[in-house]
N, C-alpha and C. Protein backbone atom coordinates (compact mmCIF):
# COMPACT_ATOMS: atom_id res chain seq x y z
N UNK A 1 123.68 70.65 26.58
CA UNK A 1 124.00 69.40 25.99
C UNK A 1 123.91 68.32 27.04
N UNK A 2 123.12 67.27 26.62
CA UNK A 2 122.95 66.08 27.86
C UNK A 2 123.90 65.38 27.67
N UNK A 3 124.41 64.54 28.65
CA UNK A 3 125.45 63.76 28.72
C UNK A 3 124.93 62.41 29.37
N UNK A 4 125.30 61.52 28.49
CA UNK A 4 124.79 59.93 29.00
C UNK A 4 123.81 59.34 27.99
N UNK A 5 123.32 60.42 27.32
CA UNK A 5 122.22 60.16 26.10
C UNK A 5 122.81 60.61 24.68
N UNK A 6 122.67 59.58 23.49
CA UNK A 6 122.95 59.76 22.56
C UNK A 6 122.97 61.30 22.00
N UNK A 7 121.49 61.57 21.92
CA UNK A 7 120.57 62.63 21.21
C UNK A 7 120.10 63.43 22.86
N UNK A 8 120.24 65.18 22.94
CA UNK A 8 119.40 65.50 23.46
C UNK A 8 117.90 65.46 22.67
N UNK A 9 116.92 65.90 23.77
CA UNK A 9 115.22 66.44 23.32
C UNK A 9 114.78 66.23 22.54
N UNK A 10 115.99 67.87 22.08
CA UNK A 10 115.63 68.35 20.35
C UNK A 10 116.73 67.39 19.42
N UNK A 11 117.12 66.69 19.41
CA UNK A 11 117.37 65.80 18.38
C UNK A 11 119.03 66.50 18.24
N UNK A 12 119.90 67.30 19.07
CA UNK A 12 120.68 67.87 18.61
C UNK A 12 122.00 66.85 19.01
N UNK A 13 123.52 66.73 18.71
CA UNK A 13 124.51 66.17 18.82
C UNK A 13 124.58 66.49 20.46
N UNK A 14 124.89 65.35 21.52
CA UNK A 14 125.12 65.41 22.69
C UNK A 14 126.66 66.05 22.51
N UNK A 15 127.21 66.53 23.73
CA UNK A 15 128.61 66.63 24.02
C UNK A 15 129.96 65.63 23.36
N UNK A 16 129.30 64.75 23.65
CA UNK A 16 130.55 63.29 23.31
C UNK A 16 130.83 63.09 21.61
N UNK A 17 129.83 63.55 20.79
CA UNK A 17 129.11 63.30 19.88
C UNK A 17 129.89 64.66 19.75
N UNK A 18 130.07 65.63 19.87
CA UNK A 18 130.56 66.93 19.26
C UNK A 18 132.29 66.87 19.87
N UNK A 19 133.07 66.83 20.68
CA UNK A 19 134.21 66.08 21.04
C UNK A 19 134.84 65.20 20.04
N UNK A 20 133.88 64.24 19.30
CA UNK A 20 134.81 62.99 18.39
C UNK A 20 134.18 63.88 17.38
N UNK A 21 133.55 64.68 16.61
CA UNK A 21 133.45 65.37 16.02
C UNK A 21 135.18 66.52 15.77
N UNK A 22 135.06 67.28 16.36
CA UNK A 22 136.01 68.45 16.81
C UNK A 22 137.21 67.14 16.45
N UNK A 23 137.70 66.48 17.75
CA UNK A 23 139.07 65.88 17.23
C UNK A 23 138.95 65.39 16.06
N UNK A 24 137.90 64.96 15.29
CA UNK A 24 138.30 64.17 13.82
C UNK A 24 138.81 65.50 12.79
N UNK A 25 138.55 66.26 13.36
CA UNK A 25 138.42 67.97 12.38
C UNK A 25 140.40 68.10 13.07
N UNK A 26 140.43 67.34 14.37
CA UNK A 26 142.32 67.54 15.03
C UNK A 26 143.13 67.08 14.27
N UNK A 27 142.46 65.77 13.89
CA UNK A 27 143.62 64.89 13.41
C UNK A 27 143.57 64.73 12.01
N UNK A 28 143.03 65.14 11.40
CA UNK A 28 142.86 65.59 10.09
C UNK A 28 143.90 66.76 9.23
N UNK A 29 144.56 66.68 8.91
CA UNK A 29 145.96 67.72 8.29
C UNK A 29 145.20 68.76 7.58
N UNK A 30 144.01 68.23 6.90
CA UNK A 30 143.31 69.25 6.09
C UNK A 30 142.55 70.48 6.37
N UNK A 31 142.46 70.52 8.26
CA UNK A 31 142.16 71.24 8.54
C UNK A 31 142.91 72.24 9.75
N UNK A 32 142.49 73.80 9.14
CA UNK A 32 143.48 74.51 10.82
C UNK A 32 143.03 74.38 11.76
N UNK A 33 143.48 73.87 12.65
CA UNK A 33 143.19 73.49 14.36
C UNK A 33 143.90 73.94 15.03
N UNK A 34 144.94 74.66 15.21
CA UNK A 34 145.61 75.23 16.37
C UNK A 34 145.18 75.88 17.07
N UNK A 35 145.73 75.56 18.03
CA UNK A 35 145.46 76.41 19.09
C UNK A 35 145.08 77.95 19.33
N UNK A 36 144.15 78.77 20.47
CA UNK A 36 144.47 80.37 20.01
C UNK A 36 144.27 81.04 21.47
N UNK A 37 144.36 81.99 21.25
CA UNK A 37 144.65 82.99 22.62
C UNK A 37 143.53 83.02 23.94
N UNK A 38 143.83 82.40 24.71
CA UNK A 38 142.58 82.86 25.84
C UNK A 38 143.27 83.81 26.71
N UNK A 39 142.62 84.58 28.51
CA UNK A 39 143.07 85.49 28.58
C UNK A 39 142.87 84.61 30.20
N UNK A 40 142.42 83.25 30.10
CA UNK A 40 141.49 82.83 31.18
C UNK A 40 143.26 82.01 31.40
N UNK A 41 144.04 82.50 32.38
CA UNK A 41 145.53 82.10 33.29
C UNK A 41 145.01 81.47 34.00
N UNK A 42 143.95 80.86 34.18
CA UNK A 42 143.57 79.38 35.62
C UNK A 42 143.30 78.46 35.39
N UNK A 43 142.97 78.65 33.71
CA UNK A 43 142.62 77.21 33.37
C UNK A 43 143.74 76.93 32.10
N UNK A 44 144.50 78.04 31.38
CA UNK A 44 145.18 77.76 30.70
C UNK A 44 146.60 78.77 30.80
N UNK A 45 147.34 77.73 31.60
CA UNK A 45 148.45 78.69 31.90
C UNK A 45 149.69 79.24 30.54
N UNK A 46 149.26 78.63 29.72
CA UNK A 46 150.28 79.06 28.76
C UNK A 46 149.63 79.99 27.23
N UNK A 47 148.36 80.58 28.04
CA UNK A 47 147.62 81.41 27.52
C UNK A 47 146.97 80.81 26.16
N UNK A 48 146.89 79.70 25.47
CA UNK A 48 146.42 78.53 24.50
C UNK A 48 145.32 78.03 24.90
N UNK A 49 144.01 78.46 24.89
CA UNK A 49 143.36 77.14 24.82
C UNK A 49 142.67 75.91 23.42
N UNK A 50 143.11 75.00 23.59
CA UNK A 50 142.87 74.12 22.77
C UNK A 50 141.64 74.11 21.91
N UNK A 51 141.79 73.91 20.29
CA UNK A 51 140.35 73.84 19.43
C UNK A 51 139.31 73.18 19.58
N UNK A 52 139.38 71.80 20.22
CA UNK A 52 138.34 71.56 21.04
C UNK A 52 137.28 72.50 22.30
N UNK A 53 138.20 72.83 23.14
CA UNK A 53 137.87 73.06 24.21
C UNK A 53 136.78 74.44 23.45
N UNK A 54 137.75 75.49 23.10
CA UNK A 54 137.38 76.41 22.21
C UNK A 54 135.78 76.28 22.16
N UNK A 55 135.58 75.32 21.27
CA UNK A 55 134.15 75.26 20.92
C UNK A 55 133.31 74.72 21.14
N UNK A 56 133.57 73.47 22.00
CA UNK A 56 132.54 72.89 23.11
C UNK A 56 132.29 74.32 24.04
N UNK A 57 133.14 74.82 24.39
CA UNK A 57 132.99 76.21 25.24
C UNK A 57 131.75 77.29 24.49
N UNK A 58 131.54 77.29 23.46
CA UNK A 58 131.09 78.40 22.80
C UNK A 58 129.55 77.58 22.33
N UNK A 59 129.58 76.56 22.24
CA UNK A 59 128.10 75.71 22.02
C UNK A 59 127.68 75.72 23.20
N UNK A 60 128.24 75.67 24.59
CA UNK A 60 127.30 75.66 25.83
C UNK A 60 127.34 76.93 26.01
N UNK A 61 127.98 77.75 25.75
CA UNK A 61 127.11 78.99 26.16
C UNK A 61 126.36 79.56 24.98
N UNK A 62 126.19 79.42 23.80
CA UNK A 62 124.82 79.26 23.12
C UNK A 62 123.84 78.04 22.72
N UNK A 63 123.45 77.85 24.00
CA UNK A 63 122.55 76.47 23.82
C UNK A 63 121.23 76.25 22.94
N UNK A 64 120.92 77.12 22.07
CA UNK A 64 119.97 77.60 20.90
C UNK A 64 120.16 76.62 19.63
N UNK A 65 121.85 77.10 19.77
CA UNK A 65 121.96 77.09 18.56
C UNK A 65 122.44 75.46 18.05
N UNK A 66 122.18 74.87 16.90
CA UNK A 66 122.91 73.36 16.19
C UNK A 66 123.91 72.86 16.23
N UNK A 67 124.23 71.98 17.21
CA UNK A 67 126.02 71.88 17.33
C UNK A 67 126.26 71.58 15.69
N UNK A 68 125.35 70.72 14.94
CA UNK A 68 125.64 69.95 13.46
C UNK A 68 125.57 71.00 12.52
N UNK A 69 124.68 72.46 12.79
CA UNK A 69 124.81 73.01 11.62
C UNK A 69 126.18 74.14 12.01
N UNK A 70 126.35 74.22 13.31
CA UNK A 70 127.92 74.84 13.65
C UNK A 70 129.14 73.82 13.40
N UNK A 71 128.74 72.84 13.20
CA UNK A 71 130.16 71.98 13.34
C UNK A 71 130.29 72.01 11.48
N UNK A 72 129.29 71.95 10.76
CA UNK A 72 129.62 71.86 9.32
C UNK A 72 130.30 73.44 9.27
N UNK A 73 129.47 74.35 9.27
CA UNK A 73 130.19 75.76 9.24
C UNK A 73 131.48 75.70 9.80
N UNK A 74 132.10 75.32 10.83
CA UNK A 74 133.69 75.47 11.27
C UNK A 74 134.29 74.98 10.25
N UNK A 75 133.87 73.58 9.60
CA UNK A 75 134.20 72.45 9.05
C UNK A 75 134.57 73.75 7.09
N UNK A 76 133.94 74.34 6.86
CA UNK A 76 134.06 75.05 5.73
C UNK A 76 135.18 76.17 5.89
N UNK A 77 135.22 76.83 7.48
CA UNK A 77 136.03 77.83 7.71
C UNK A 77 137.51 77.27 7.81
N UNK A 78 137.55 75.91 9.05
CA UNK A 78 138.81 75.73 9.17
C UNK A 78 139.28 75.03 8.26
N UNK A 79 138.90 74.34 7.02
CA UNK A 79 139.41 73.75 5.65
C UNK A 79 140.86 74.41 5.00
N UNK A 80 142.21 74.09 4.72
CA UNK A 80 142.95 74.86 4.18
C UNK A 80 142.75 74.24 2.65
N UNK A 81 142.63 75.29 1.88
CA UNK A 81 143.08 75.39 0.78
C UNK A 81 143.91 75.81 -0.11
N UNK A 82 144.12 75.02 -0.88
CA UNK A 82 145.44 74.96 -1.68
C UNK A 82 145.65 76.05 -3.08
């Protein structure tokens, strides 16, 4: 993911662009966002790492794949329904 540019290359959501993505999915009640278990004690000492972080983490290490067609898919999973 490039940083400083709207759009990478391939036309995909830069970093910043997936960040205000993710928090709008935070601050949104309609969706589950909590927090969940990492195992990584150096960067998250209270064993939590945050739903953001979470998945900016998991788009750079599959750099293949659509942040937009992964961010709609979370967007269907983390939805609570009533």
């Amino acid at each position: 993911m490039s940083s400083g540019t709207s759009k990478t290359v391939s036309g995909y959501l830069d970093e910043t662009e997936i960040r205000d993505a993710l928090q709008h999915m935070e601050d949104d009640a309609s969706f589950n966002t909590g927090s969940s278990y990492s195992a990584n004690v150096a960067l998250y000492e209270d064993h939590q790492i945050p739903f953001a972080e979470k998945h900016v983490a998991y788009l750079k290490s599959h750099p293949k794949l659509n942040p937009e067609h992964y961010l709609a898919n979370l967007r269907l999973m983390m939805k609570v329904r009533s």
